[in-house]
PDB file of N, CA and C in Angstrom:
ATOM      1  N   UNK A   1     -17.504 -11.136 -14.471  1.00  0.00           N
ATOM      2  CA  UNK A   1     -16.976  -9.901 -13.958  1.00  0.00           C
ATOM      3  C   UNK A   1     -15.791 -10.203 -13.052  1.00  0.00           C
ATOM      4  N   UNK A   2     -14.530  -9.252 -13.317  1.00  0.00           N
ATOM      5  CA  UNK A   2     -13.562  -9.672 -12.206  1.00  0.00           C
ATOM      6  C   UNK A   2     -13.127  -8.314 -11.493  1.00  0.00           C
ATOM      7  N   UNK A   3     -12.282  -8.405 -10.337  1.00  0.00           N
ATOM      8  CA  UNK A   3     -12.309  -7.451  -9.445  1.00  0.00           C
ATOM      9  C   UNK A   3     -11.642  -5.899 -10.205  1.00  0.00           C
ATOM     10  N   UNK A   4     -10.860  -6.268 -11.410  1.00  0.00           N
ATOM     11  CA  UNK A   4     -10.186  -5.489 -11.994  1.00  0.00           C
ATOM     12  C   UNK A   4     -10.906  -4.391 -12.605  1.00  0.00           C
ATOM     13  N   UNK A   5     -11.962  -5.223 -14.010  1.00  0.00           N
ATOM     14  CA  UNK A   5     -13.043  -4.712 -13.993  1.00  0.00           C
ATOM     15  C   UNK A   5     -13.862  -3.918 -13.432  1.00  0.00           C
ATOM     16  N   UNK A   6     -14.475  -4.578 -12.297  1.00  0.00           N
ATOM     17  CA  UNK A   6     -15.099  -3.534 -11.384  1.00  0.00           C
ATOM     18  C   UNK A   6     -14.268  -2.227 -10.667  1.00  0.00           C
ATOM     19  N   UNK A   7     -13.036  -2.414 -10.313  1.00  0.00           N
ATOM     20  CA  UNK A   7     -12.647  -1.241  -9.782  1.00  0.00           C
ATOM     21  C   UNK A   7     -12.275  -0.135 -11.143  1.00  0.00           C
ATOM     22  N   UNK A   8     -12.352  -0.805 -12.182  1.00  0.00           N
ATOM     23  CA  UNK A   8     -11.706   0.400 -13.224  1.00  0.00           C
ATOM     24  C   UNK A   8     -13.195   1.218 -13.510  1.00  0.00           C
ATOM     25  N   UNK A   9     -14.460   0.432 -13.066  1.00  0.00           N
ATOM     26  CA  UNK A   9     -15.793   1.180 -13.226  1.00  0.00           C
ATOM     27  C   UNK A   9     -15.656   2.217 -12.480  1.00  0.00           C
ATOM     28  N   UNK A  10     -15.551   1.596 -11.120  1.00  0.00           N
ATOM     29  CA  UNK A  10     -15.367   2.186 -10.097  1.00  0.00           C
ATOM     30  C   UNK A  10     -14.892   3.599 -10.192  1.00  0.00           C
ATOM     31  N   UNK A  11     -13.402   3.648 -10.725  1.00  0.00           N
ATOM     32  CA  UNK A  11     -12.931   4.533 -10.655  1.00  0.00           C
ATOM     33  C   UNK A  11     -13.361   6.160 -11.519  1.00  0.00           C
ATOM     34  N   UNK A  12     -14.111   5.142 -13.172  1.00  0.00           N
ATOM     35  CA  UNK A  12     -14.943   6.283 -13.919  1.00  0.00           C
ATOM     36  C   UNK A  12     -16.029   6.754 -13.112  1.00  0.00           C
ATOM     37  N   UNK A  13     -16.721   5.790 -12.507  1.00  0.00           N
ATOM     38  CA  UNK A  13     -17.876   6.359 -11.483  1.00  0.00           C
ATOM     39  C   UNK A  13     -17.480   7.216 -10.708  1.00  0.00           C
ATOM     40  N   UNK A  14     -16.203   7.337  -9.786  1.00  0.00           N
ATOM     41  CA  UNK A  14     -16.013   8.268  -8.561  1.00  0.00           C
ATOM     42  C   UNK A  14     -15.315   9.518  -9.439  1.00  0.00           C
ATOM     43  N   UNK A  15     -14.821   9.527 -10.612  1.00  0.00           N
ATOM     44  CA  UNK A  15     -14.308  10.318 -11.395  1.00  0.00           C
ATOM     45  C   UNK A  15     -15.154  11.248 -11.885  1.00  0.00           C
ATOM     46  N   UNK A  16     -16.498  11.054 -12.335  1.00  0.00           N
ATOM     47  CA  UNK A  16     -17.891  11.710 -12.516  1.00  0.00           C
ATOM     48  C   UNK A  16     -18.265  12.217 -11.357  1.00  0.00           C
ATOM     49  N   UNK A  17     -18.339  11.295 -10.353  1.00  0.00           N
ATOM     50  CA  UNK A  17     -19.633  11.835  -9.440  1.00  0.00           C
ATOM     51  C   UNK A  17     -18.224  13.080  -8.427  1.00  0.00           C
ATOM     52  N   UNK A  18     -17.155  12.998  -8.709  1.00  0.00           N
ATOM     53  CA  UNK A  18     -16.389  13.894  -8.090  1.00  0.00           C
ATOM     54  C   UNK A  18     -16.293  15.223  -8.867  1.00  0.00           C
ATOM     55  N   UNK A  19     -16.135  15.088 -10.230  1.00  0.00           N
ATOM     56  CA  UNK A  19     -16.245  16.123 -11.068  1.00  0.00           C
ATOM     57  C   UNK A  19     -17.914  16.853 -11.250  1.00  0.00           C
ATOM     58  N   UNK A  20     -18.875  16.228 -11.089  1.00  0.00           N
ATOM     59  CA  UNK A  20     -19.969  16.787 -10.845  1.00  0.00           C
ATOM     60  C   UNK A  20     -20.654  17.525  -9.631  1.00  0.00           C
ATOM     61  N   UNK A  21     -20.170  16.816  -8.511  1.00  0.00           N
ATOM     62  CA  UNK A  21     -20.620  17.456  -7.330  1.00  0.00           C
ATOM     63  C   UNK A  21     -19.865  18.510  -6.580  1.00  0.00           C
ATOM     64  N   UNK A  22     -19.170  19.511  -6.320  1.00  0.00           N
ATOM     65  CA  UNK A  22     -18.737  20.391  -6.311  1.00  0.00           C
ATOM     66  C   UNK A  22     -18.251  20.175  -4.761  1.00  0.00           C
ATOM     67  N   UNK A  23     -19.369  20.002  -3.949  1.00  0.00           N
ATOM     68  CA  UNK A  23     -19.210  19.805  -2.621  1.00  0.00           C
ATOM     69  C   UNK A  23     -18.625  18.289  -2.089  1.00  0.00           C
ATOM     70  N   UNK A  24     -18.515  17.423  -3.241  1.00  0.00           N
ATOM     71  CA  UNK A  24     -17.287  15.869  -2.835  1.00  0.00           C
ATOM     72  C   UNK A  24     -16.282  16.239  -2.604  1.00  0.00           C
ATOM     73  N   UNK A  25     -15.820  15.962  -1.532  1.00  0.00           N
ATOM     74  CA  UNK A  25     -14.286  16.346  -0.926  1.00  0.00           C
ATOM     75  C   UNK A  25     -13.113  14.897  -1.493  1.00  0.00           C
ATOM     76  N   UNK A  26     -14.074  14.212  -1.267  1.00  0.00           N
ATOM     77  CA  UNK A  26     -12.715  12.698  -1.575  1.00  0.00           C
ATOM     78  C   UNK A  26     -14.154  11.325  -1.690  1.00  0.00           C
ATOM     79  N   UNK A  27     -14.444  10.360  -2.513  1.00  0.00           N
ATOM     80  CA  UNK A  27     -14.233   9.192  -2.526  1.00  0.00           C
ATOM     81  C   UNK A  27     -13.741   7.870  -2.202  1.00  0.00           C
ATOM     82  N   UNK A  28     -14.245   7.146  -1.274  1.00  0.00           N
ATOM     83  CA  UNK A  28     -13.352   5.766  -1.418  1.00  0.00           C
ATOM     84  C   UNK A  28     -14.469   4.934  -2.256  1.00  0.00           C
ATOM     85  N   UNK A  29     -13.249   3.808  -2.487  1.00  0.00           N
ATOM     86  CA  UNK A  29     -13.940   2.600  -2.507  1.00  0.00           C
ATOM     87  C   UNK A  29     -13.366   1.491  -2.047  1.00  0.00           C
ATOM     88  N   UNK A  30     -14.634   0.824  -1.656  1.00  0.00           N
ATOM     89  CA  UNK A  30     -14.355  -0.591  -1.168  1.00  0.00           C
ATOM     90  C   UNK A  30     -14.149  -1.606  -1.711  1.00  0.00           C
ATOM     91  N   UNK A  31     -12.756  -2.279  -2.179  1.00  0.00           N
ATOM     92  CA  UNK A  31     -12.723  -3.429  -3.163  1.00  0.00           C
ATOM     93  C   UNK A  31     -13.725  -5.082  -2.872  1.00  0.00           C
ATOM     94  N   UNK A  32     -14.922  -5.080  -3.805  1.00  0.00           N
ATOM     95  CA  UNK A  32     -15.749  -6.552  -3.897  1.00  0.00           C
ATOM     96  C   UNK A  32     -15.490  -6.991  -5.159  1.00  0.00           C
ATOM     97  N   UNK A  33     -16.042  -8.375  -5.128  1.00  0.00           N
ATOM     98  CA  UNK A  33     -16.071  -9.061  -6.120  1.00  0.00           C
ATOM     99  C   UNK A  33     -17.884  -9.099  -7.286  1.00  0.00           C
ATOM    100  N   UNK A  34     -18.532  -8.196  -6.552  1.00  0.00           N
ATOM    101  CA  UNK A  34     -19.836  -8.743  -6.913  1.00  0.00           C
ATOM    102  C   UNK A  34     -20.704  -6.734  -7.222  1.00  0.00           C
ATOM    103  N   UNK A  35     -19.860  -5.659  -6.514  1.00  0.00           N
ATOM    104  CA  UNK A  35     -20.618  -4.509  -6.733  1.00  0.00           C
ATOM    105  C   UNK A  35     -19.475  -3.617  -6.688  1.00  0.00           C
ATOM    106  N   UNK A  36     -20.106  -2.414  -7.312  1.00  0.00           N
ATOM    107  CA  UNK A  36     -19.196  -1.291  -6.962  1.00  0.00           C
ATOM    108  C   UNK A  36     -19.631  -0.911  -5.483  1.00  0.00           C
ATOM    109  N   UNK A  37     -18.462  -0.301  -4.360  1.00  0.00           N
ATOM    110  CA  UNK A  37     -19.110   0.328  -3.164  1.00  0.00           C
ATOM    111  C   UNK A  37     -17.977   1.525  -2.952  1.00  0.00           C
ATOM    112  N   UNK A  38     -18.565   2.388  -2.733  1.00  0.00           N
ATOM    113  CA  UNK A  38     -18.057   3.684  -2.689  1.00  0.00           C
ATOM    114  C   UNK A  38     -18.749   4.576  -1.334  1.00  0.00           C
ATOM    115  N   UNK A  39     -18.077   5.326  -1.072  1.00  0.00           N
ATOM    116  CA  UNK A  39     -18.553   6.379   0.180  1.00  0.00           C
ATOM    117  C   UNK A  39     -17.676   7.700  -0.145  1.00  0.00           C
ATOM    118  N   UNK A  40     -19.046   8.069  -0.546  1.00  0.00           N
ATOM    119  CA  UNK A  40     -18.533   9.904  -0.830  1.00  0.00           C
ATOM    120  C   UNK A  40     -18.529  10.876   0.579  1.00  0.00           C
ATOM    121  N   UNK A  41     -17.564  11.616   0.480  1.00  0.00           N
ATOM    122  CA  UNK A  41     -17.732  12.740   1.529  1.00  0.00           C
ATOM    123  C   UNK A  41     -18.199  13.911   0.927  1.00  0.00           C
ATOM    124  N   UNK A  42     -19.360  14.404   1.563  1.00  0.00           N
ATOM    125  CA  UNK A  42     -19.668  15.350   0.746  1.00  0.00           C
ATOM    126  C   UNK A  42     -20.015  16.841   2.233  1.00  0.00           C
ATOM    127  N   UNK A  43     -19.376  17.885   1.593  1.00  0.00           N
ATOM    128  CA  UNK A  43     -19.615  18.963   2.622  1.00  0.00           C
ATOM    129  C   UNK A  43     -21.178  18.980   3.245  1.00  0.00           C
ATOM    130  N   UNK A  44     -21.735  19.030   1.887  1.00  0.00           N
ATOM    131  CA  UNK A  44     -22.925  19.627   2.238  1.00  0.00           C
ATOM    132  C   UNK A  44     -24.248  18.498   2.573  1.00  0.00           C
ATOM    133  N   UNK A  45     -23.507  17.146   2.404  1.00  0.00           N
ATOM    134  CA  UNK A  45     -24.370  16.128   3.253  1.00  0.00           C
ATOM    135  C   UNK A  45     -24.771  16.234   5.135  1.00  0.00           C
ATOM    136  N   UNK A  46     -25.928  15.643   5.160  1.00  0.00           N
ATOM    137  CA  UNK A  46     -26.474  15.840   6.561  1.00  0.00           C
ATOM    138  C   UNK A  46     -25.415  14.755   7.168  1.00  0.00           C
ATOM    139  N   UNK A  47     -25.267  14.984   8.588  1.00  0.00           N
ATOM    140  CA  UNK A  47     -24.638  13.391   9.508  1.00  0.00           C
ATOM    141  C   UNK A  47     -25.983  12.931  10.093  1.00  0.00           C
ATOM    142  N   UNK A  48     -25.491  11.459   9.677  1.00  0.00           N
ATOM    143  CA  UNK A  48     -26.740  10.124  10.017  1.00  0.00           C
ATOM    144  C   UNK A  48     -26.643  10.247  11.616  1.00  0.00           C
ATOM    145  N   UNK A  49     -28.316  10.265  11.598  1.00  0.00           N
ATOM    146  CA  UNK A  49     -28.767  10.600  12.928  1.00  0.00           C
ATOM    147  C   UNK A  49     -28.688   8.894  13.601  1.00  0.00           C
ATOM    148  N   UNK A  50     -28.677   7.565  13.175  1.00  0.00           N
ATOM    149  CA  UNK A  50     -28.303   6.617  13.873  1.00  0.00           C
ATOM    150  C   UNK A  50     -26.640   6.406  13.591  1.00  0.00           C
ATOM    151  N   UNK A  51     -26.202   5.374  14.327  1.00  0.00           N
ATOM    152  CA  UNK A  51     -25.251   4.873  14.090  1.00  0.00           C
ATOM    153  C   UNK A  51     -24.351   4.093  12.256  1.00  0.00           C
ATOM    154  N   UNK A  52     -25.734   3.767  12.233  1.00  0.00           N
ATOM    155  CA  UNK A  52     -25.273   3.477  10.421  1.00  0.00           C
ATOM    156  C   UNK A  52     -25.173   4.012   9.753  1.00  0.00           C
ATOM    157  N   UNK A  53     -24.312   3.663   8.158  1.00  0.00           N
ATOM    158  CA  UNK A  53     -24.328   4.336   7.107  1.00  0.00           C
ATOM    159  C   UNK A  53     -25.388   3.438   6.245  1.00  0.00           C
ATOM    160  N   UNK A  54     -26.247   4.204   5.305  1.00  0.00           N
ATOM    161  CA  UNK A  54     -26.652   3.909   4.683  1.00  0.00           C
ATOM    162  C   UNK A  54     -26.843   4.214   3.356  1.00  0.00           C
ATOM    163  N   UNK A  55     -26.697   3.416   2.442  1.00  0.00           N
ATOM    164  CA  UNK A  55     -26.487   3.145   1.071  1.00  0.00           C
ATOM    165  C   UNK A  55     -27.447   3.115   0.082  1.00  0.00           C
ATOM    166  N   UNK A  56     -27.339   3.942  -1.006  1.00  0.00           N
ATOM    167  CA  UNK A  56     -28.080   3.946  -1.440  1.00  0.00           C
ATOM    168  C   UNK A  56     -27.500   3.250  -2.945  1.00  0.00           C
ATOM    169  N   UNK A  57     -28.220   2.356  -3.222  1.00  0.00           N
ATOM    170  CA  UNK A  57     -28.273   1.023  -4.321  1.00  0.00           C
ATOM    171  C   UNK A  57     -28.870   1.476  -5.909  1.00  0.00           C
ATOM    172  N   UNK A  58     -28.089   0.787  -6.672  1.00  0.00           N
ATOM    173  CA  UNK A  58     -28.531   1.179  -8.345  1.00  0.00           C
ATOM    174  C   UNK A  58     -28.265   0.121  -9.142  1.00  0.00           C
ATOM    175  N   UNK A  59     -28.801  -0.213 -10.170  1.00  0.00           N
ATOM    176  CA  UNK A  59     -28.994  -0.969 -10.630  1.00  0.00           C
ATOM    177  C   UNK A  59     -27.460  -0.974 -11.530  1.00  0.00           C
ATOM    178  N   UNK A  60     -27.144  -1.864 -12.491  1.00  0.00           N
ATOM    179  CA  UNK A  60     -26.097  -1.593 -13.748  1.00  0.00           C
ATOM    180  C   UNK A  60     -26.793  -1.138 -14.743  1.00  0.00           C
ATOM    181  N   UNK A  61     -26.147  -0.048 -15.533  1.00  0.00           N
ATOM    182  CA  UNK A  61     -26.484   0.952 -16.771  1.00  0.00           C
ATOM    183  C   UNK A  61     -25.127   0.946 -17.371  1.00  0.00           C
ATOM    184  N   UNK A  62     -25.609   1.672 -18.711  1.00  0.00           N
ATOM    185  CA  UNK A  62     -24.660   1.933 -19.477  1.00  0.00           C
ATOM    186  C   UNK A  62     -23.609   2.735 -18.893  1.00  0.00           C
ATOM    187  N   UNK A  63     -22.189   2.005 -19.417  1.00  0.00           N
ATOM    188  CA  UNK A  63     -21.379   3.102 -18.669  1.00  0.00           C
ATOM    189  C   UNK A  63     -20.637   2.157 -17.648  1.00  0.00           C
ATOM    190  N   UNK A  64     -21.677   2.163 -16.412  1.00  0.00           N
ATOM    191  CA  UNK A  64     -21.593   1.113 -15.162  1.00  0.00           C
ATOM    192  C   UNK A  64     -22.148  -0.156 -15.292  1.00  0.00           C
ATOM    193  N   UNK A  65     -21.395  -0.983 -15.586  1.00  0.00           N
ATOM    194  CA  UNK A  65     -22.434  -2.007 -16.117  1.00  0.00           C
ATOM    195  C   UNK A  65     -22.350  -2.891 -14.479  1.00  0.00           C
ATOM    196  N   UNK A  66     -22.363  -2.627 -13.241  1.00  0.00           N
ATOM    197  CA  UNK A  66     -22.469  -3.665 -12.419  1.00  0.00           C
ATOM    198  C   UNK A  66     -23.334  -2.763 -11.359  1.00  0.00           C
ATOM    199  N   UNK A  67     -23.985  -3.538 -10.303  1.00  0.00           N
ATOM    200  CA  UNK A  67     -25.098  -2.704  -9.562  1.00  0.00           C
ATOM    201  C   UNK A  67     -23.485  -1.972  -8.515  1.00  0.00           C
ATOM    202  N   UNK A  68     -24.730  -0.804  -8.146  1.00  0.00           N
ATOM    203  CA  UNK A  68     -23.565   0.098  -6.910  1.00  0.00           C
ATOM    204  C   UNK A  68     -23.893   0.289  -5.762  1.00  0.00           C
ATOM    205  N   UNK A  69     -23.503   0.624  -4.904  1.00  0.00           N
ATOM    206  CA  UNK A  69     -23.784   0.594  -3.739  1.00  0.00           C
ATOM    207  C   UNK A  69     -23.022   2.166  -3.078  1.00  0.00           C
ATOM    208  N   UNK A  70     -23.527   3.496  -3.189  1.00  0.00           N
ATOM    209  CA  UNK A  70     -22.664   4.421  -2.674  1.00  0.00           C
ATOM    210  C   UNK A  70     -23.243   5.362  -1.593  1.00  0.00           C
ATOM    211  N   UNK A  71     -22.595   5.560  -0.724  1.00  0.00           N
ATOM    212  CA  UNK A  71     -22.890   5.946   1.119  1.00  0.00           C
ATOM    213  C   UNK A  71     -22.641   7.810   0.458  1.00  0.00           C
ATOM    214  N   UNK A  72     -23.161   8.353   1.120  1.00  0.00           N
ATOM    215  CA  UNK A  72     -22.981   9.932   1.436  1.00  0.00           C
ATOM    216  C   UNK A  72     -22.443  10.242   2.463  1.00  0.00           C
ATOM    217  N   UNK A  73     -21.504  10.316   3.046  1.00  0.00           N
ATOM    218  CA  UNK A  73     -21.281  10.962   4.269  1.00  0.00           C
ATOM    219  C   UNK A  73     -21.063  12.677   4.734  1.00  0.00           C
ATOM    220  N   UNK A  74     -21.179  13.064   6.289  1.00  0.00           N
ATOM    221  CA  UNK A  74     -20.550  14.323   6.337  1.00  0.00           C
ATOM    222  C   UNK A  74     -18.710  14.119   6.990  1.00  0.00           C
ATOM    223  N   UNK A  75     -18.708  15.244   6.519  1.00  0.00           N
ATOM    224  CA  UNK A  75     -16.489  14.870   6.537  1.00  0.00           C
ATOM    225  C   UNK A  75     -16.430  14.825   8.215  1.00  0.00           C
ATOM    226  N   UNK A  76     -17.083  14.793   9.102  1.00  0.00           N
ATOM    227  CA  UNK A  76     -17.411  14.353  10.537  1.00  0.00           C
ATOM    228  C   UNK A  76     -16.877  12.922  10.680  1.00  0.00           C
ATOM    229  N   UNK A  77     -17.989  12.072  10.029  1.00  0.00           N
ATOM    230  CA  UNK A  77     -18.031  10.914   9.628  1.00  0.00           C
ATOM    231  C   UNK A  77     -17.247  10.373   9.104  1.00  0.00           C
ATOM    232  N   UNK A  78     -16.141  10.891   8.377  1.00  0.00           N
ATOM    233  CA  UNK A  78     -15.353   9.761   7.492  1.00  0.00           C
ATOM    234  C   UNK A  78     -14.056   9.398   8.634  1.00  0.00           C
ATOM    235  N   UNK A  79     -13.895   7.878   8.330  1.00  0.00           N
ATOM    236  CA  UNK A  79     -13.855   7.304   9.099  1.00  0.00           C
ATOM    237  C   UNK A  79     -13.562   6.626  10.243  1.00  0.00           C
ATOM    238  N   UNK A  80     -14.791   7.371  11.019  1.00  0.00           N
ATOM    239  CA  UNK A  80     -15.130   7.054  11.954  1.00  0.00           C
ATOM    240  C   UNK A  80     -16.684   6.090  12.259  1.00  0.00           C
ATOM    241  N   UNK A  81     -17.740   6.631  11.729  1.00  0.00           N
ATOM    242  CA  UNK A  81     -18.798   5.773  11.360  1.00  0.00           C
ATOM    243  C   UNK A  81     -18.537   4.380  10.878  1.00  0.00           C
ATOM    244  N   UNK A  82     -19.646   3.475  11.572  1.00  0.00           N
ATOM    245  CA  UNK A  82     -19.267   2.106  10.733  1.00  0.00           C
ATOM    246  C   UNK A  82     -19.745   1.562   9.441  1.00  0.00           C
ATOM    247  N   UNK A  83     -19.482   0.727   8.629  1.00  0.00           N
ATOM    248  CA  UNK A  83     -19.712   0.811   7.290  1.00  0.00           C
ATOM    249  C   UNK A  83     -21.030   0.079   7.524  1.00  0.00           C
ATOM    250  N   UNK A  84     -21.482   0.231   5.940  1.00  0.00           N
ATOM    251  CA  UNK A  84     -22.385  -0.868   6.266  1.00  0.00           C
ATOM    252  C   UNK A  84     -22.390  -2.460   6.596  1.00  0.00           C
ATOM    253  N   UNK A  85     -23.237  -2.614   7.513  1.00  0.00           N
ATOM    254  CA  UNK A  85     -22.842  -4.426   7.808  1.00  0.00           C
ATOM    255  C   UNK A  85     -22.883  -5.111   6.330  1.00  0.00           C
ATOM    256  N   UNK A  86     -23.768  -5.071   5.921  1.00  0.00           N
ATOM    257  CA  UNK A  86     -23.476  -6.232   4.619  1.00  0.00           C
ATOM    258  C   UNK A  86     -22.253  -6.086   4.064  1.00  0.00           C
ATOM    259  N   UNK A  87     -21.582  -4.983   4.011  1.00  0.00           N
ATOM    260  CA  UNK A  87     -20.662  -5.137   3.306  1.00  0.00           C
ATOM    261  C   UNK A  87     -19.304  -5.782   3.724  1.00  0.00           C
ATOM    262  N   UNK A  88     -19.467  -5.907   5.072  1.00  0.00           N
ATOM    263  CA  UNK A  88     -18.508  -6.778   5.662  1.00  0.00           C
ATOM    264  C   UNK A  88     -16.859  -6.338   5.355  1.00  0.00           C
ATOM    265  N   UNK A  89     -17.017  -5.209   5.810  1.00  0.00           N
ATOM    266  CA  UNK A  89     -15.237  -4.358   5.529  1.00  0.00           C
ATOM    267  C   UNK A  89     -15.296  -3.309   6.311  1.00  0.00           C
ATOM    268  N   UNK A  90     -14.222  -2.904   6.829  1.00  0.00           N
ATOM    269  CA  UNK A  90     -13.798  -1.883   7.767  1.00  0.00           C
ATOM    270  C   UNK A  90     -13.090  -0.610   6.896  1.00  0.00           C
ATOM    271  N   UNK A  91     -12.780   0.212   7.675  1.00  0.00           N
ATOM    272  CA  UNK A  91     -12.141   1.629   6.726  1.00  0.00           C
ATOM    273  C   UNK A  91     -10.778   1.123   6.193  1.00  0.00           C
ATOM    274  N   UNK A  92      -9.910   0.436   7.380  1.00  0.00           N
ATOM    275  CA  UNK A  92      -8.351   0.425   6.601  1.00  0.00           C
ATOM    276  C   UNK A  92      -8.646  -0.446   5.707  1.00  0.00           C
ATOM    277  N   UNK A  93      -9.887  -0.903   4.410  1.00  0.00           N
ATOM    278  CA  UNK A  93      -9.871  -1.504   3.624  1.00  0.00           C
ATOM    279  C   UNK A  93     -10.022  -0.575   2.544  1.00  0.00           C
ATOM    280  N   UNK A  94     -10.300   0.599   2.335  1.00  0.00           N
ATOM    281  CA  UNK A  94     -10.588   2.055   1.764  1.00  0.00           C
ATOM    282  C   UNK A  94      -9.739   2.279   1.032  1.00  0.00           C
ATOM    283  N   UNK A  95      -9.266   2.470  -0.375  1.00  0.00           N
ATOM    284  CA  UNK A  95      -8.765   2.752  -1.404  1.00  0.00           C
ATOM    285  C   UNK A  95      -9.675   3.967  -1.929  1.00  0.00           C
ATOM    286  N   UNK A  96      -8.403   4.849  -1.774  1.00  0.00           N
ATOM    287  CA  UNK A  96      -9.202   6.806  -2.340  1.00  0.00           C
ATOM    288  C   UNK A  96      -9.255   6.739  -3.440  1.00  0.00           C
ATOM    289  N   UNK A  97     -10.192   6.636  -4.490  1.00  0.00           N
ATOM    290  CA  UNK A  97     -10.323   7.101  -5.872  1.00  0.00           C
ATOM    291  C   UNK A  97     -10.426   8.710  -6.620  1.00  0.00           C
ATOM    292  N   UNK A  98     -11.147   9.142  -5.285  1.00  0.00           N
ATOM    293  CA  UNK A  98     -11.329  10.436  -6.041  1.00  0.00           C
ATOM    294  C   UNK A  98     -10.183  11.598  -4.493  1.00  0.00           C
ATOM    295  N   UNK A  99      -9.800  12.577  -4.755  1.00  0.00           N
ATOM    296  CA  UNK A  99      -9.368  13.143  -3.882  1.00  0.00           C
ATOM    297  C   UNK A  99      -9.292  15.113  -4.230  1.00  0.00           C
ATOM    298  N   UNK A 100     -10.152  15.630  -4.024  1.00  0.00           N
ATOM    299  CA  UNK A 100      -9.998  17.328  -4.735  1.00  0.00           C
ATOM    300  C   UNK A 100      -8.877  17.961  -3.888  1.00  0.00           C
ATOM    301  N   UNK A 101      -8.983  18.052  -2.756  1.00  0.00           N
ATOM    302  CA  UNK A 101      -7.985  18.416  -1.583  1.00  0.00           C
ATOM    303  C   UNK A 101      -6.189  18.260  -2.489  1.00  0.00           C
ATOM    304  N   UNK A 102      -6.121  16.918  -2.759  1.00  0.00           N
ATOM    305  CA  UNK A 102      -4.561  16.684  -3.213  1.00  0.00           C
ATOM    306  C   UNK A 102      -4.570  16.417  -4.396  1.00  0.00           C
ATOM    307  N   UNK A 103      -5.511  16.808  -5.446  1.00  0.00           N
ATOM    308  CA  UNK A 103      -5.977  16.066  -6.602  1.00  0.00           C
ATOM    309  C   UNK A 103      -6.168  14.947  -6.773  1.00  0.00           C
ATOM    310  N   UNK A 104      -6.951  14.668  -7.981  1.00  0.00           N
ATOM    311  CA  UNK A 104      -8.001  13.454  -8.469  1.00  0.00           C
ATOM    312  C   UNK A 104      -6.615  12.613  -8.745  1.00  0.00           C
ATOM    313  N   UNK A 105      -7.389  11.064  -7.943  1.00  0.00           N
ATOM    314  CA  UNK A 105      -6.090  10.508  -7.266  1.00  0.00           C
ATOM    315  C   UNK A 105      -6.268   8.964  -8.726  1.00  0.00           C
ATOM    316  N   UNK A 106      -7.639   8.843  -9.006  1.00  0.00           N
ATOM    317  CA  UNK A 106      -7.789   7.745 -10.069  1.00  0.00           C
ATOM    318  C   UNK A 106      -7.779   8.204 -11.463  1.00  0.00           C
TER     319      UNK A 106
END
């Protein structure tokens, strides 16, 4: 798998889950070598009552063939909250894939 790869998943993934959820305002993702990681803003998500974001993990499937890693946030939160530690990246590392506000940006 190379990084190219994964972000072109990436980008069908945030392309779906933006066109499906009504209430996704914008998408990033975080460029790795090993997963997809993404953090959706979503209106109608709750804000995390601790300090972390937390991620919720999937396996690779058809379609996506590499495991994912994608955060929910409320548009409060975006960014300002810290990412998750494992993932070891900060926001100005954030590449917008999906964007409804200025149109779908991938």
């Amino acid at each position: 798998m190379t990084r190219p790869e994964i972000e072109s998943a990436a980008r069908r993934l945030a392309q779906a889950n933006g066109r499906a959820e009504t209430s996704i305002s914008k998408i990033y993702w975080f460029p790795d070598d090993t997963e997809i990681r993404l953090v959706e803003v979503d209106e109608e998500s709750i804000k995390s009552e601790d300090e972390a974001l937390h991620p919720f993990y999937f396996s690779p499937v058809e379609g996506v063939p590499y495991p994912s890693g994608i955060v929910l946030i409320h548009p409060d939160e975006e960014g300002v909250k810290p990412l998750p530690v494992e993932w070891r990246v900060d926001w100005k590392q954030a590449r917008v894939l999906f964007d409804r506000k200025s149109g779908e940006v991938a």
